[in-house]
C-alpha atoms as a PDB file:
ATOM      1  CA  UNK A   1     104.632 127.029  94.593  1.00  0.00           C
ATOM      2  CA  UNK A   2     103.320 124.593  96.870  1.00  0.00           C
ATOM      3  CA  UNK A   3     105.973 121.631  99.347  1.00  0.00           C
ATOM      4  CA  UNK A   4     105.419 118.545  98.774  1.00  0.00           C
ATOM      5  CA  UNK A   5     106.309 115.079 100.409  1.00  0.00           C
ATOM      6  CA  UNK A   6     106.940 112.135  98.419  1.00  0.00           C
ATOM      7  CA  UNK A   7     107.003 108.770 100.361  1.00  0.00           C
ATOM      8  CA  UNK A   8     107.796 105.506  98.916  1.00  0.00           C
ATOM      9  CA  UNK A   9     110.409 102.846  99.288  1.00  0.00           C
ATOM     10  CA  UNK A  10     110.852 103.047  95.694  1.00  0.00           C
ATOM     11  CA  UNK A  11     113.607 105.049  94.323  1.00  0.00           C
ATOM     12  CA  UNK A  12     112.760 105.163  90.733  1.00  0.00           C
ATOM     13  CA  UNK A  13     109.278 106.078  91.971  1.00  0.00           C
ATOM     14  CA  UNK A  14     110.186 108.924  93.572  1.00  0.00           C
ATOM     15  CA  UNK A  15     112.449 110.091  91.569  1.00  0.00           C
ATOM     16  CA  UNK A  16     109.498 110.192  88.722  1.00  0.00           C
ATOM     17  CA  UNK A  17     107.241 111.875  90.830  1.00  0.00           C
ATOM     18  CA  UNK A  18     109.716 114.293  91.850  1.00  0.00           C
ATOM     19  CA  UNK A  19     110.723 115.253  88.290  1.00  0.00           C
ATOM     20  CA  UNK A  20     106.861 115.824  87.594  1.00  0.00           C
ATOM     21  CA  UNK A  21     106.116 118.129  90.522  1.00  0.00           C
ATOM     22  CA  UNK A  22     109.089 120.215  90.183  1.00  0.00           C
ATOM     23  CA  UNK A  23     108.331 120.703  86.550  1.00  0.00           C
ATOM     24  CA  UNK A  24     104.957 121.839  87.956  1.00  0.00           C
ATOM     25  CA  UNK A  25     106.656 124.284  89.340  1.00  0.00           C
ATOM     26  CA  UNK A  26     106.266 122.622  93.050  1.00  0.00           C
ATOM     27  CA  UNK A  27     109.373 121.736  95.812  1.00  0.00           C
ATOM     28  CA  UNK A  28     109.598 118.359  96.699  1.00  0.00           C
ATOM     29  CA  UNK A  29     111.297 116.811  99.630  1.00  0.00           C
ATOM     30  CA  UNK A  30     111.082 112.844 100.058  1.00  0.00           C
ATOM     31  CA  UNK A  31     110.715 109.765 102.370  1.00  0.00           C
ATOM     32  CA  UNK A  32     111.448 106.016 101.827  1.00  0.00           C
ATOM     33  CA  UNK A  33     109.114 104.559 104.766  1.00  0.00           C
ATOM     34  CA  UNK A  34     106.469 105.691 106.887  1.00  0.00           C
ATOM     35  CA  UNK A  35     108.814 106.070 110.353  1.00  0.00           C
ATOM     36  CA  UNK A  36     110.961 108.712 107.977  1.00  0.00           C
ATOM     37  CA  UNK A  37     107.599 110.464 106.744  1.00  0.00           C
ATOM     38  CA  UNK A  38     105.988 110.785 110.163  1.00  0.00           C
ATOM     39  CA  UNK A  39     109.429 112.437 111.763  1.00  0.00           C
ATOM     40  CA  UNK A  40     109.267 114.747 108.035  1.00  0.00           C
ATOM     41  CA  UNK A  41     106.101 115.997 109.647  1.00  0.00           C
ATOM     42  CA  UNK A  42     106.782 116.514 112.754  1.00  0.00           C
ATOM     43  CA  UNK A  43     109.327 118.951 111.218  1.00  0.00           C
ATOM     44  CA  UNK A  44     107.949 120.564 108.642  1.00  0.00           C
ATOM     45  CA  UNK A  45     104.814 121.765 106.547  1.00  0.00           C
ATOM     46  CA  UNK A  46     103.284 120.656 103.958  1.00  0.00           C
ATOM     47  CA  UNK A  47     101.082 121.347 101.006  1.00  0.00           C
ATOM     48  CA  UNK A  48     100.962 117.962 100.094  1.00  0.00           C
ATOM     49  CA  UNK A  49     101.941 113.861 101.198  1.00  0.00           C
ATOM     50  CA  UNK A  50     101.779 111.693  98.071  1.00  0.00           C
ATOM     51  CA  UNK A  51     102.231 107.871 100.100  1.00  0.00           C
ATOM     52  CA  UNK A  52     103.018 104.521  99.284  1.00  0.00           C
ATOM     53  CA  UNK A  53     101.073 102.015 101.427  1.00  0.00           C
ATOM     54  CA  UNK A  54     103.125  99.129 101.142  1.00  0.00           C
ATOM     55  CA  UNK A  55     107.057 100.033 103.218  1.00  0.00           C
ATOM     56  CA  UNK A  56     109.081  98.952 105.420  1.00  0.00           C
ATOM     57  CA  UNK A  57     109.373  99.459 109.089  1.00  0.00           C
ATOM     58  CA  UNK A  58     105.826 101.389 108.648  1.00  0.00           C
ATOM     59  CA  UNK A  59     102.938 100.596 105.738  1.00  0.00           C
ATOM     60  CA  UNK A  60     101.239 103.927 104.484  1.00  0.00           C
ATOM     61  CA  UNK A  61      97.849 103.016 106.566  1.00  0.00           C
ATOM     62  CA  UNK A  62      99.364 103.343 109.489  1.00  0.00           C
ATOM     63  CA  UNK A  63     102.065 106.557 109.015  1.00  0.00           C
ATOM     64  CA  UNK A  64      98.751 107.883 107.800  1.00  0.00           C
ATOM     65  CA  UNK A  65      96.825 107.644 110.873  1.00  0.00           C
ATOM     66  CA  UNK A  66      99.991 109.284 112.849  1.00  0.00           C
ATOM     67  CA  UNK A  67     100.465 111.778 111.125  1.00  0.00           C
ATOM     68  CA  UNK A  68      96.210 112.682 111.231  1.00  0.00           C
ATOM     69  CA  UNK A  69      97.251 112.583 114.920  1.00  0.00           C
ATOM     70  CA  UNK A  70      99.253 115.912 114.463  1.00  0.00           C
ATOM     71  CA  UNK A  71      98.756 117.235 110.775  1.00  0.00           C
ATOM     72  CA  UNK A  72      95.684 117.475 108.474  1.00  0.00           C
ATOM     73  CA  UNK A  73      97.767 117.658 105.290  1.00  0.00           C
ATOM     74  CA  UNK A  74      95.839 116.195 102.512  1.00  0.00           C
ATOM     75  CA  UNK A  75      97.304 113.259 101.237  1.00  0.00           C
ATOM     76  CA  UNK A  76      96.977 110.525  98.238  1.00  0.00           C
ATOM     77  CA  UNK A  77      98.023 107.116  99.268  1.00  0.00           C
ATOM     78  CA  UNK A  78      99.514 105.028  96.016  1.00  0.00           C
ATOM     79  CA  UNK A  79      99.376 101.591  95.665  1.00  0.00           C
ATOM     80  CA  UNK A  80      99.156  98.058  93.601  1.00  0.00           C
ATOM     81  CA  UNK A  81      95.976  96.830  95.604  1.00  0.00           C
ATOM     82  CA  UNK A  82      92.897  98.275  93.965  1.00  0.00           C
ATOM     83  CA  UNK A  83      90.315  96.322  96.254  1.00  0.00           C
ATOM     84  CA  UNK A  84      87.099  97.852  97.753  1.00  0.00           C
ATOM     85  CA  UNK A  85      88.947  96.591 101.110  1.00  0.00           C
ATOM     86  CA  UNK A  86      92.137  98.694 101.035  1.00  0.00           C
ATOM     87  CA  UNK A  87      90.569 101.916  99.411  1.00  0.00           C
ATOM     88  CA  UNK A  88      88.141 101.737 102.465  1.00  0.00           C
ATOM     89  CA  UNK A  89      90.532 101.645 104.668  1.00  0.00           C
ATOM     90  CA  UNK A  90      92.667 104.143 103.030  1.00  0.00           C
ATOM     91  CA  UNK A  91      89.993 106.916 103.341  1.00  0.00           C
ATOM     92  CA  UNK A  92      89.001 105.985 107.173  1.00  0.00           C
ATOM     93  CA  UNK A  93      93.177 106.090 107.727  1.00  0.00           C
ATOM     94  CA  UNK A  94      92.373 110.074 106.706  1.00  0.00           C
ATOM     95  CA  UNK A  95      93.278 109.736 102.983  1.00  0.00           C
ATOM     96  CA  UNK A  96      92.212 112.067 100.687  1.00  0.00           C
ATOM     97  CA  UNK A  97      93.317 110.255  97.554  1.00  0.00           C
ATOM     98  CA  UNK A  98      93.482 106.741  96.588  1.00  0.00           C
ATOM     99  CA  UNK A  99      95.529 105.795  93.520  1.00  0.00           C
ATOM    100  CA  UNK A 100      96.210 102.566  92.315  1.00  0.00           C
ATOM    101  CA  UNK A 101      99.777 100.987  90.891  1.00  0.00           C
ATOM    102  CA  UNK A 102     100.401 101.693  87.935  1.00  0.00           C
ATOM    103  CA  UNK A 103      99.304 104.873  87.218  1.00  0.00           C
ATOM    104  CA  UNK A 104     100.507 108.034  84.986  1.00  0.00           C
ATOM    105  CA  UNK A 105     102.247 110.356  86.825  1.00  0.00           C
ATOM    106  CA  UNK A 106     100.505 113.070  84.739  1.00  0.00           C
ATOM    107  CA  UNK A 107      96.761 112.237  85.934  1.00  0.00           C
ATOM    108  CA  UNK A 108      98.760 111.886  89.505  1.00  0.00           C
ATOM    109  CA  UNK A 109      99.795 115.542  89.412  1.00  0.00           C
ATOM    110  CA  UNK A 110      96.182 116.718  88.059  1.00  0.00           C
ATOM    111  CA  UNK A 111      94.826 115.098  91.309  1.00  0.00           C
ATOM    112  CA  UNK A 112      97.368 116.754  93.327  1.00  0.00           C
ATOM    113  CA  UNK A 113      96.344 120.465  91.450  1.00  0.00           C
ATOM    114  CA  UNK A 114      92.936 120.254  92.044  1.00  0.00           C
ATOM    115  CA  UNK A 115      93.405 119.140  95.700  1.00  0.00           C
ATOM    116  CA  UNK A 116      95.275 121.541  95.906  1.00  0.00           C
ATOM    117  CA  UNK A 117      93.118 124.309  94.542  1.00  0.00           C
ATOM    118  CA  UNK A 118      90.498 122.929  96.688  1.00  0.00           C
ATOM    119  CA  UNK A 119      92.586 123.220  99.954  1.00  0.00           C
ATOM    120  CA  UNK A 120      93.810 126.740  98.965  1.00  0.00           C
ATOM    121  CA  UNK A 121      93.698 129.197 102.349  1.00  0.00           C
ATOM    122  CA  UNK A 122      90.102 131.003 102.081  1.00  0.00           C
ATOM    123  CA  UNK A 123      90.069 134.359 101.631  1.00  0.00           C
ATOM    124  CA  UNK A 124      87.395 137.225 101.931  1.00  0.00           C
ATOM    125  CA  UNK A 125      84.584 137.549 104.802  1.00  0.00           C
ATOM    126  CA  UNK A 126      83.475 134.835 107.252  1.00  0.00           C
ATOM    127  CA  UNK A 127      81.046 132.407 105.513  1.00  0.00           C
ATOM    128  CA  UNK A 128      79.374 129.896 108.491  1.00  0.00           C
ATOM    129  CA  UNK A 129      76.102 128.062 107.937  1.00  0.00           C
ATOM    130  CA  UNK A 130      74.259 126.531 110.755  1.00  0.00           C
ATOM    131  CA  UNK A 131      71.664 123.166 110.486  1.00  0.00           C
ATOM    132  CA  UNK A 132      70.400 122.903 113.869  1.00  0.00           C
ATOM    133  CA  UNK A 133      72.819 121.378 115.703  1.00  0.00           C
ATOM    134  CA  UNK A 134      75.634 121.447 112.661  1.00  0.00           C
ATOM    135  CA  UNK A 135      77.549 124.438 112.092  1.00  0.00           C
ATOM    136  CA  UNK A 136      79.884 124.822 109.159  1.00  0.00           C
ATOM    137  CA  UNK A 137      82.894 127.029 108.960  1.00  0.00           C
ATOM    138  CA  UNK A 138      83.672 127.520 105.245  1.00  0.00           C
ATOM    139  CA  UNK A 139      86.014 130.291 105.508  1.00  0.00           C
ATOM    140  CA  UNK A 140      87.765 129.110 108.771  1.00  0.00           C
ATOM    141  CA  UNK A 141      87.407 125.004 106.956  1.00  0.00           C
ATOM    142  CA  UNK A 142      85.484 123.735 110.403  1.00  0.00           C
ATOM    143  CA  UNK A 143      82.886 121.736 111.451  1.00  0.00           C
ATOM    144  CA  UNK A 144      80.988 121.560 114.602  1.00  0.00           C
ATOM    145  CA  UNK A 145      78.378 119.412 115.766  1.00  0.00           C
ATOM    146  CA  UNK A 146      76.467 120.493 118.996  1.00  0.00           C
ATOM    147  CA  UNK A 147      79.654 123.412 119.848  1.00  0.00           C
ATOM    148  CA  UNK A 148      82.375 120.422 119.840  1.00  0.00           C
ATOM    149  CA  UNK A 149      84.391 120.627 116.680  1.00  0.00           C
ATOM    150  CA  UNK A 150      84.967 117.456 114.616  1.00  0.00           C
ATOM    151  CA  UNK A 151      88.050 116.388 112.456  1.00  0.00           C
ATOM    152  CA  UNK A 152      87.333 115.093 109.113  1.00  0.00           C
ATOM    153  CA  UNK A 153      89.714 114.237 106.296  1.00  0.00           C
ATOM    154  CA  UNK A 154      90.478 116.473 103.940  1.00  0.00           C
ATOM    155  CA  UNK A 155      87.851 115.208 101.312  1.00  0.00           C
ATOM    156  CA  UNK A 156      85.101 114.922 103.829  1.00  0.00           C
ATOM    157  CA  UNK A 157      85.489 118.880 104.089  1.00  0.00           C
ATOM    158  CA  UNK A 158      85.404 119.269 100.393  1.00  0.00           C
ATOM    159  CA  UNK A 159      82.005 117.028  99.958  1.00  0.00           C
ATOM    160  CA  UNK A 160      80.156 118.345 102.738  1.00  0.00           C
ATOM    161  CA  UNK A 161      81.066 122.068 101.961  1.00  0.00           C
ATOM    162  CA  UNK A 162      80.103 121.169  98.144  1.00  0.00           C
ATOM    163  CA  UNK A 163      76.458 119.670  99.421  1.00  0.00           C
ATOM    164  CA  UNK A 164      76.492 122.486 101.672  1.00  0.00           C
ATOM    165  CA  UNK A 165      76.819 125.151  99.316  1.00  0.00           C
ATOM    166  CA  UNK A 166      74.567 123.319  96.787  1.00  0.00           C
ATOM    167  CA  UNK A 167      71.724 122.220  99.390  1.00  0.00           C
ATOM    168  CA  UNK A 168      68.428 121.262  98.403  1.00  0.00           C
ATOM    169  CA  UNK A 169      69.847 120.475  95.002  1.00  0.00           C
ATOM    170  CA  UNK A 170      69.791 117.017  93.585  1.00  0.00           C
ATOM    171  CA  UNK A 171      73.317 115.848  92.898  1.00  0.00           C
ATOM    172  CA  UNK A 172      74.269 113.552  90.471  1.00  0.00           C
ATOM    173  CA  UNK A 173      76.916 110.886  90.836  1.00  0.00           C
ATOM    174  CA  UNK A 174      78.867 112.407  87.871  1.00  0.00           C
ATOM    175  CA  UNK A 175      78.257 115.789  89.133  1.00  0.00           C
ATOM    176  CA  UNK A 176      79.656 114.976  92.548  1.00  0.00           C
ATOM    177  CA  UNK A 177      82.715 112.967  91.647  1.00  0.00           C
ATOM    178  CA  UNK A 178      83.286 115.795  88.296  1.00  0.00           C
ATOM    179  CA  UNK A 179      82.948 119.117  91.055  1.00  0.00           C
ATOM    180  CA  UNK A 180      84.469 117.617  94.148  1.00  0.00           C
ATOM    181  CA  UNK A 181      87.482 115.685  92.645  1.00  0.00           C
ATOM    182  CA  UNK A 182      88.135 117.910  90.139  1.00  0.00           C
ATOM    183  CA  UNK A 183      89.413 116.027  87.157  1.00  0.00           C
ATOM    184  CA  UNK A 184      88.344 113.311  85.119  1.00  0.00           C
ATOM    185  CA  UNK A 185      87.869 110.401  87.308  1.00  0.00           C
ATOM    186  CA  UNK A 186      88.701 107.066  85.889  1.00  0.00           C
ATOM    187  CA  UNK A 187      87.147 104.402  87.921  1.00  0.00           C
ATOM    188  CA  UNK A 188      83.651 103.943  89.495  1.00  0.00           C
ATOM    189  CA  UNK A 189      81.188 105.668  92.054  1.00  0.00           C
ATOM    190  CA  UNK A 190      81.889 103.545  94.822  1.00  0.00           C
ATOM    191  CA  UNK A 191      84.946 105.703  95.753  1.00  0.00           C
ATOM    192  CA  UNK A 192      81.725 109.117  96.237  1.00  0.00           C
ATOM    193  CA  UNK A 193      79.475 106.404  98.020  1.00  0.00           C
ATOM    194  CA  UNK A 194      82.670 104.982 100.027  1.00  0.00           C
ATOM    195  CA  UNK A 195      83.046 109.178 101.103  1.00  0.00           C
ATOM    196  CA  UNK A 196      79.728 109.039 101.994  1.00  0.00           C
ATOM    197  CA  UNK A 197      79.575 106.594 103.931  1.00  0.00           C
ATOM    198  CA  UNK A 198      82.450 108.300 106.142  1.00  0.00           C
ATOM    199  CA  UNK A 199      81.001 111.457 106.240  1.00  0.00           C
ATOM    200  CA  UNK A 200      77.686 110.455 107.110  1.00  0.00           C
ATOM    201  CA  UNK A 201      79.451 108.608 110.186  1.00  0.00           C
ATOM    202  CA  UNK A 202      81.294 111.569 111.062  1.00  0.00           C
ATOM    203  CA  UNK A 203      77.950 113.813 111.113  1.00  0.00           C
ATOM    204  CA  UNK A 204      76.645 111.472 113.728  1.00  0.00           C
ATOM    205  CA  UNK A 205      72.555 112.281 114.119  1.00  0.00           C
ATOM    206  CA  UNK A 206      73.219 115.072 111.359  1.00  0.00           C
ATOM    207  CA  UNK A 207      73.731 112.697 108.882  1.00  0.00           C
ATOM    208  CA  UNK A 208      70.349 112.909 108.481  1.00  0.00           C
ATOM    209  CA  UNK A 209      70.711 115.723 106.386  1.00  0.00           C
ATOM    210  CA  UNK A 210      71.974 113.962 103.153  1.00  0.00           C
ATOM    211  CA  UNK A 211      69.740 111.876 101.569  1.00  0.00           C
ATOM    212  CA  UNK A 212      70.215 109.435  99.356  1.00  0.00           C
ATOM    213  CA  UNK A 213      68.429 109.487  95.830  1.00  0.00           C
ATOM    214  CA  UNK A 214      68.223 106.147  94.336  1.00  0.00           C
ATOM    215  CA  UNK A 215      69.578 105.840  90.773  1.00  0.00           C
ATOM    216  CA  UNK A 216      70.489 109.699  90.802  1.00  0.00           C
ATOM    217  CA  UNK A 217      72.476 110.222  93.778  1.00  0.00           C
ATOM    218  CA  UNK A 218      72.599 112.744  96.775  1.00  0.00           C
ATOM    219  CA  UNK A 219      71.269 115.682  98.026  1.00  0.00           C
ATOM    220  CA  UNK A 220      71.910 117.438 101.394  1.00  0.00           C
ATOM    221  CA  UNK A 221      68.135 118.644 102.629  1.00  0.00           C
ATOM    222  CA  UNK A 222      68.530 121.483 105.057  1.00  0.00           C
END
């Protein structure tokens, strides 16, 4: 059973959300702006934040970026503005999800179960891969560049360890967003290239290492 933190302003919203998750067998404990949600965090753990950007007192972008200050708890923000713009910004705030209003709670949960599978505690031996200057920590979920460990959001981890693990491959588009989000994505690639994009900035010089395949995709040449 995994915790998770429903924020929105919206009572009905949350009330639908929470009916789903508990039937999935999840707890659920709730927020109705971002001030309430960052103070939830300070508190408690986790499994989940699902996040409405538009509240009172405090919009989601911005309880976002708080809590990254303290928490890395993967989180999909919700809301009516589907703009290139605002999902952008979403992802640099540290999102790891970007849904827009409306949407079925049902394909809302099957994001949250495959982030969730995908953020599941590792288990087994130490797995670390090293790229010069880039190390990566699978087991321990880490990344260094040049010894001085580097926060990402929680779907940076998830593509680089994926490109990682299938280096030297070529990746499709459709491969990419089918492995690495897990369910059947319903919109376009821009949200992969957008990820890109961010990771590639937070590699610094070692972004060097994925390369972009024109009309195909990606591939991560080590």
């Amino acid at each position: 059973m995994s915790k998770i933190l429903i924020v929105d302003d919206e009572a009905k919203i949350r009330e639908v959300l929470g009916k789903y998750a508990k039937f999935e067998g999840h707890s659920v404990a709730e927020a109705d702006n971002g001030m309430s949600a960052i103070e939830i965090c300070r508190k408690e753990q986790f499994d989940i934040i699902i996040m409405d950007i538009m509240m009172p007192e405090l919009d989601g972008f911005s309880a976002l970026r708080e809590i990254r200050k303290f928490s890395s708890t993967p989180t999909i923000l919700l809301s009516a503005r589907g703009e290139e713009y605002d999902r952008i910004n979403g992802f640099e705030s540290g999102a790891d999800d970007y849904v827009v209003k409306p949407f079925s709670p049902k394909e809302l949960m099957l994001r949250v179960e495959a982030i969730l599978r995908r953020t599941a505690p590792p288990s087994g031996a130490s797995e670390v891969v090293s790229f010069e200057g880039l190390t990566v920590d699978f087991t321990g979920r880490m990344v260094h560049i040049d010894g001085e460990r580097i926060d990402m959001s929680p779907k940076e981890y998830e593509l680089l360890f994926y490109m990682v693990r299938n280096r030297n491959i070529a990746l499709s588009r459709e491969k990419l967003i089918t492995d690495v989000w897990g369910y059947d994505f319903y919109g376009d690639d821009r949200t992969l290239d957008t990820h890109i994009k961010l990771l590639r900035k937070s590699l610094r010089s070692y972004s060097k290492f994925i390369v972009t395949l024109r009309g195909v995709g990606y591939r991560f040449d080590a």
